[in-house]
C-alpha atoms as a PDB file:
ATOM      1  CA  UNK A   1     -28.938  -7.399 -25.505  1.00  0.00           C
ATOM      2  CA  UNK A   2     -30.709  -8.878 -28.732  1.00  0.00           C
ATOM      3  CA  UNK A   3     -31.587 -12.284 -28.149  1.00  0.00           C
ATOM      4  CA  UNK A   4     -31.683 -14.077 -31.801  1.00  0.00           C
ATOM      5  CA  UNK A   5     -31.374 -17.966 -31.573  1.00  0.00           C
ATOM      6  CA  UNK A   6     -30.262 -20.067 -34.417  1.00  0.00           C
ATOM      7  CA  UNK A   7     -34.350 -20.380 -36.107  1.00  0.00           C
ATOM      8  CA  UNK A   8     -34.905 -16.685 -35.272  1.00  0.00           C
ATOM      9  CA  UNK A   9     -31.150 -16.245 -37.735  1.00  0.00           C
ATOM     10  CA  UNK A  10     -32.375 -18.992 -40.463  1.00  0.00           C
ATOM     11  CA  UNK A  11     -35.787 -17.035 -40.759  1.00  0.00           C
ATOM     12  CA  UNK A  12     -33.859 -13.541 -41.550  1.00  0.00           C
ATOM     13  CA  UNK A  13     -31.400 -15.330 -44.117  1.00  0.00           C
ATOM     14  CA  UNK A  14     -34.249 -16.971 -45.889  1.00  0.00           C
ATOM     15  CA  UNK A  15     -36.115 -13.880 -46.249  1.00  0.00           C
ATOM     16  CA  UNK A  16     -33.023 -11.525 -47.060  1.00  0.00           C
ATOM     17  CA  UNK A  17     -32.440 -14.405 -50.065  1.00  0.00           C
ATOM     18  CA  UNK A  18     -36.391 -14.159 -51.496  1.00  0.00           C
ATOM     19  CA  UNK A  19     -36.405 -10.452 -51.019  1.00  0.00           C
ATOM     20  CA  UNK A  20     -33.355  -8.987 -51.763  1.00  0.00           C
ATOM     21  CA  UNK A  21     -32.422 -11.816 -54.452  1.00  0.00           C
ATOM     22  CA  UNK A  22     -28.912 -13.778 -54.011  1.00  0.00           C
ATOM     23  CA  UNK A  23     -27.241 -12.157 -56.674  1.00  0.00           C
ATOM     24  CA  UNK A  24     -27.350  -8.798 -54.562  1.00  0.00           C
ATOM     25  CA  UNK A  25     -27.183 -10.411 -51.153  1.00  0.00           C
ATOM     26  CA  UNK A  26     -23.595  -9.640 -50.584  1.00  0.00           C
ATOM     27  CA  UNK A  27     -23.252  -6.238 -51.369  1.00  0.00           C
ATOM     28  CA  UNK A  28     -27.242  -5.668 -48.756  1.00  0.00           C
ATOM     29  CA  UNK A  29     -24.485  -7.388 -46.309  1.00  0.00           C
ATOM     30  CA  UNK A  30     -21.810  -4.982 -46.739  1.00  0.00           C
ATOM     31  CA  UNK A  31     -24.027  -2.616 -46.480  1.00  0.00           C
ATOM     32  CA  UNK A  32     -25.539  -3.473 -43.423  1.00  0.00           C
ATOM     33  CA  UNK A  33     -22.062  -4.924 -41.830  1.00  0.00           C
ATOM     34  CA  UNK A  34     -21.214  -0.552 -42.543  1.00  0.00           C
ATOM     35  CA  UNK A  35     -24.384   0.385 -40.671  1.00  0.00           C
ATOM     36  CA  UNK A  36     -23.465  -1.780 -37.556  1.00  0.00           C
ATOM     37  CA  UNK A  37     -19.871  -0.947 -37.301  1.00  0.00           C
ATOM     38  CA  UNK A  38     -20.602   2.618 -36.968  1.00  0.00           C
ATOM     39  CA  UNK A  39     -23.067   1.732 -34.465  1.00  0.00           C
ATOM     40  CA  UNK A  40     -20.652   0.296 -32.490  1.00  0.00           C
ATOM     41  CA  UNK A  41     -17.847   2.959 -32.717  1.00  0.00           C
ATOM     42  CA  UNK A  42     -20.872   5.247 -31.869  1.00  0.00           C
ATOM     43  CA  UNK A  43     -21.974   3.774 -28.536  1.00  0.00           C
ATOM     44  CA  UNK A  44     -18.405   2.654 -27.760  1.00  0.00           C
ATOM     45  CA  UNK A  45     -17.363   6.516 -28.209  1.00  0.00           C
ATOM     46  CA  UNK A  46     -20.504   7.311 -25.740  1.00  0.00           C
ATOM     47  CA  UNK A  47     -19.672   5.035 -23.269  1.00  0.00           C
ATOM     48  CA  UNK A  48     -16.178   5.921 -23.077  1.00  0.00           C
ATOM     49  CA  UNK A  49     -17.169   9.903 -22.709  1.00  0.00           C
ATOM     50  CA  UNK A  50     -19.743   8.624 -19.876  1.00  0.00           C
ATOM     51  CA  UNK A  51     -17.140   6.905 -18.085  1.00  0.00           C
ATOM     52  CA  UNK A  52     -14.655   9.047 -18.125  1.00  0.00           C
ATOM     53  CA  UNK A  53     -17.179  12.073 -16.844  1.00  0.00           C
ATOM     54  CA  UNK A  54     -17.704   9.427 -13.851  1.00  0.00           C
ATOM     55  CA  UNK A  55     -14.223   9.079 -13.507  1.00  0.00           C
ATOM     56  CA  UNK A  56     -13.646  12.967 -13.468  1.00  0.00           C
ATOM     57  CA  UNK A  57     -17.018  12.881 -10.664  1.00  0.00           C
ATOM     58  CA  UNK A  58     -15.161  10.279  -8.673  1.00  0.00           C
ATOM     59  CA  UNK A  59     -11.884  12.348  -8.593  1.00  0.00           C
ATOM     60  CA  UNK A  60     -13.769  15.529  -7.643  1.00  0.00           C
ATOM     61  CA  UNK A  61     -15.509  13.950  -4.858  1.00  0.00           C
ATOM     62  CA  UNK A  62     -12.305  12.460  -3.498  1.00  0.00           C
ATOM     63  CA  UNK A  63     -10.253  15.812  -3.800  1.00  0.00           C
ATOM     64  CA  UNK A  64     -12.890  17.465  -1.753  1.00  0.00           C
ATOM     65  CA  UNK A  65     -12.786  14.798   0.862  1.00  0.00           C
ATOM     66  CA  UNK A  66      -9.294  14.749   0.700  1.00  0.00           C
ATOM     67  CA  UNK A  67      -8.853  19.143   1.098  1.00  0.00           C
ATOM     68  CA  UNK A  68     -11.513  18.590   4.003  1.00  0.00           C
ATOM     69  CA  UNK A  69      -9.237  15.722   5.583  1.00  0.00           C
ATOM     70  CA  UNK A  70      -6.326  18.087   5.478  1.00  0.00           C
ATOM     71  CA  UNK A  71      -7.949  21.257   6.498  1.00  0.00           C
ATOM     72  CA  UNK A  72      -9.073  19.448   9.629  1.00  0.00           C
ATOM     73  CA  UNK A  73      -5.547  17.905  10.208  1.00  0.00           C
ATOM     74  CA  UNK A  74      -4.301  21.638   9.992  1.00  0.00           C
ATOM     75  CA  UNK A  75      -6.387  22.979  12.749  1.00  0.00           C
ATOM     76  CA  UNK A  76      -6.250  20.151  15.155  1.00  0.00           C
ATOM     77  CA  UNK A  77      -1.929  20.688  14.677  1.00  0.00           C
ATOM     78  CA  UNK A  78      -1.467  24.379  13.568  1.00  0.00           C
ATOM     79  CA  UNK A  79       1.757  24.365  12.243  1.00  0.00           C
ATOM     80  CA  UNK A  80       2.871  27.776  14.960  1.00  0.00           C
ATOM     81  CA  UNK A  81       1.954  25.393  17.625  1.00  0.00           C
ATOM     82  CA  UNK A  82       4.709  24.341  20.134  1.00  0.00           C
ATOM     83  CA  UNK A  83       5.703  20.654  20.155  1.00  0.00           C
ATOM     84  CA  UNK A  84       4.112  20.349  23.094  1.00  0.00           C
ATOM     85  CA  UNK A  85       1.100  21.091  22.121  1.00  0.00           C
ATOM     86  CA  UNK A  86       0.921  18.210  19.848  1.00  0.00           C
ATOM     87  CA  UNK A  87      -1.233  15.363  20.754  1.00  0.00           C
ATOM     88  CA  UNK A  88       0.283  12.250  18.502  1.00  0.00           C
ATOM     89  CA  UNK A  89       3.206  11.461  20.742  1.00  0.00           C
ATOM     90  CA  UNK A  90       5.360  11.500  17.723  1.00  0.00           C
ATOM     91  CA  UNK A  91       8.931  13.885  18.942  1.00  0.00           C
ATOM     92  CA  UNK A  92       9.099  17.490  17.686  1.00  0.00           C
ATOM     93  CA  UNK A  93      10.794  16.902  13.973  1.00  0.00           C
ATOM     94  CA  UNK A  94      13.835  20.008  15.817  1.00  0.00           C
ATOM     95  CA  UNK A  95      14.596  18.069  18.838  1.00  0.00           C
ATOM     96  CA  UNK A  96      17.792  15.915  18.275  1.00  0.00           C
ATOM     97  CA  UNK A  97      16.869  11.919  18.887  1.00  0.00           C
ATOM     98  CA  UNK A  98      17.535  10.834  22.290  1.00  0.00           C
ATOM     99  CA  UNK A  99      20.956   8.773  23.005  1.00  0.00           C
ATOM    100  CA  UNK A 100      21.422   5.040  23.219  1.00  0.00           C
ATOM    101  CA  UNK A 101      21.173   3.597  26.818  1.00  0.00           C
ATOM    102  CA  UNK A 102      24.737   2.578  28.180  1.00  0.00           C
ATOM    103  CA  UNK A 103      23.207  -1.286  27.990  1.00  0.00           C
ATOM    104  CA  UNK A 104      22.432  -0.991  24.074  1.00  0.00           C
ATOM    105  CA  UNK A 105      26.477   0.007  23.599  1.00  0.00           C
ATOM    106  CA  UNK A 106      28.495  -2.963  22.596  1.00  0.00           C
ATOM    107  CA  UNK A 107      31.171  -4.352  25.068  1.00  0.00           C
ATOM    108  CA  UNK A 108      34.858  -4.247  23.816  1.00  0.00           C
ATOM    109  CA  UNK A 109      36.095  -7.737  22.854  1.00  0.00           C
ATOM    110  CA  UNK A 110      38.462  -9.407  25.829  1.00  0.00           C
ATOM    111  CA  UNK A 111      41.987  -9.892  25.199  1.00  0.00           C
ATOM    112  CA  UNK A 112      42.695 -14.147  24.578  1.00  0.00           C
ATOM    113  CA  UNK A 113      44.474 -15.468  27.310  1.00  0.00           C
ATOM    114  CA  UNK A 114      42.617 -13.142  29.949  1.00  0.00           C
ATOM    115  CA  UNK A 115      39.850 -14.193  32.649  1.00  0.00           C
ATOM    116  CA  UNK A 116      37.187 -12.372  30.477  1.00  0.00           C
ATOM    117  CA  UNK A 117      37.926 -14.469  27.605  1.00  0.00           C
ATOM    118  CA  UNK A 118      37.076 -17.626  29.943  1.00  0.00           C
ATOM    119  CA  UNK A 119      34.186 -16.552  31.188  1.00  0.00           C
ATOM    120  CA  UNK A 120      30.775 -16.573  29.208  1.00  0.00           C
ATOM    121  CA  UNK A 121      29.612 -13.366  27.729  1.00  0.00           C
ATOM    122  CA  UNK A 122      26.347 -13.263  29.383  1.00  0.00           C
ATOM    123  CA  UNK A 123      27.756 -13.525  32.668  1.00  0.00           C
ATOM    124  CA  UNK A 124      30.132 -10.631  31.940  1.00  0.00           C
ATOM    125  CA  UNK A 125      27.776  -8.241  31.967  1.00  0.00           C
ATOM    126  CA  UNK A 126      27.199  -5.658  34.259  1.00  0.00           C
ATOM    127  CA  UNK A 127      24.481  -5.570  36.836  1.00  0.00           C
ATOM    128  CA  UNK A 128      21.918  -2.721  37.033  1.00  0.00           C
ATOM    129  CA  UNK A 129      21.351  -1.306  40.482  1.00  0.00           C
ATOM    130  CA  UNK A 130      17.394  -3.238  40.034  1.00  0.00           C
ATOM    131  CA  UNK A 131      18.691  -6.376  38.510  1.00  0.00           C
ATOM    132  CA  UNK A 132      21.587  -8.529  40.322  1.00  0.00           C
ATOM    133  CA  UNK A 133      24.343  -9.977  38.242  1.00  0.00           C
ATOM    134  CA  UNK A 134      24.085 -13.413  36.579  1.00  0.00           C
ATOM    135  CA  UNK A 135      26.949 -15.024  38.490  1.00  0.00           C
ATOM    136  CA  UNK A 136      26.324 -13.724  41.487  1.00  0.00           C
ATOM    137  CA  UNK A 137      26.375 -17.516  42.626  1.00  0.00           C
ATOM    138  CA  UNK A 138      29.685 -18.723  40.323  1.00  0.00           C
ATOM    139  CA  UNK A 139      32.863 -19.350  41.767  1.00  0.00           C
ATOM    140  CA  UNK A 140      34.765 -16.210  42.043  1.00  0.00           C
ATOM    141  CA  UNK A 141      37.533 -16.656  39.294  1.00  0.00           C
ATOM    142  CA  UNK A 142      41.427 -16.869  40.040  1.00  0.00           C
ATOM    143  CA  UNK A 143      42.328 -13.951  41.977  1.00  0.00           C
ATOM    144  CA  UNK A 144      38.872 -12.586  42.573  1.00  0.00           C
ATOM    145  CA  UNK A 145      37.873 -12.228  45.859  1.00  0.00           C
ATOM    146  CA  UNK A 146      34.085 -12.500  46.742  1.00  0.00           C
ATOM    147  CA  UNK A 147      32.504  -9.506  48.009  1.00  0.00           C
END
């Protein structure tokens, strides 16, 4: 703010000696050390009150954005509305959730010593009527017969 090089400083000190005398110097620069402390409290205190009244501003201005935001949320999905109505694809929050396909439940384990147990697990899984088995070309195992 105040730009005071080092010859600007050695000018005031040699004039605050010769006019105010040296035996009274230090109490002039208590004095004046006082003066600019409450200066600084002073403006600090007014910039913190003008920041936080920007602050406050800034919250206002996002409240109202945010009240508009949700009023217009409110009448594109009125909350009497059927699910149907609703346009985000997201299921009605009432409806239960929708079951697990038969192909995400988990197989039970084969018994050791059976001809599950020799045969891979991906080939023991069962075929979809749109997708044919994965050993439809294997050898038939003992005592299968080959349809």
């Amino acid at each position: 703010m105040f730009d005071i090089g080092a010859t600007e400083l050695l000018l005031i000190v040699v004039v605050a000696v010769v006019v105010i005398g040296p035996k009274d110097l230090p109490l002039a620069l208590r004095t004046a050390g006082k003066w600019i402390g409450k200066m600084r409290r002073l403006s600090n205190h007014f910039r913190s009150g003008l920041d936080a009244m920007i602050r406050e501003a800034e919250m206002e201005e996002m409240e109202k954005k945010w009240r508009e935001q949700n009023e217009r949320i409110m009448r594109e999905h009125p909350a009497d509305a059927p699910p149907e109505v609703e346009r985000t694809g997201a299921l009605p929050a009432s409806s239960p959730p929708a079951a697990a396909p038969a192909a995400m439940t988990p197989l039970p384990a084969p018994t050791p010593g059976s001809a599950e147990a020799a045969v891979p697990a991906s080939t023991t899984a069962p075929a979809t009527p749109d997708q044919p088995r994965a050993d439809a070309d294997a050898q038939p195992a003992h005592g299968e017969t080959r349809a």
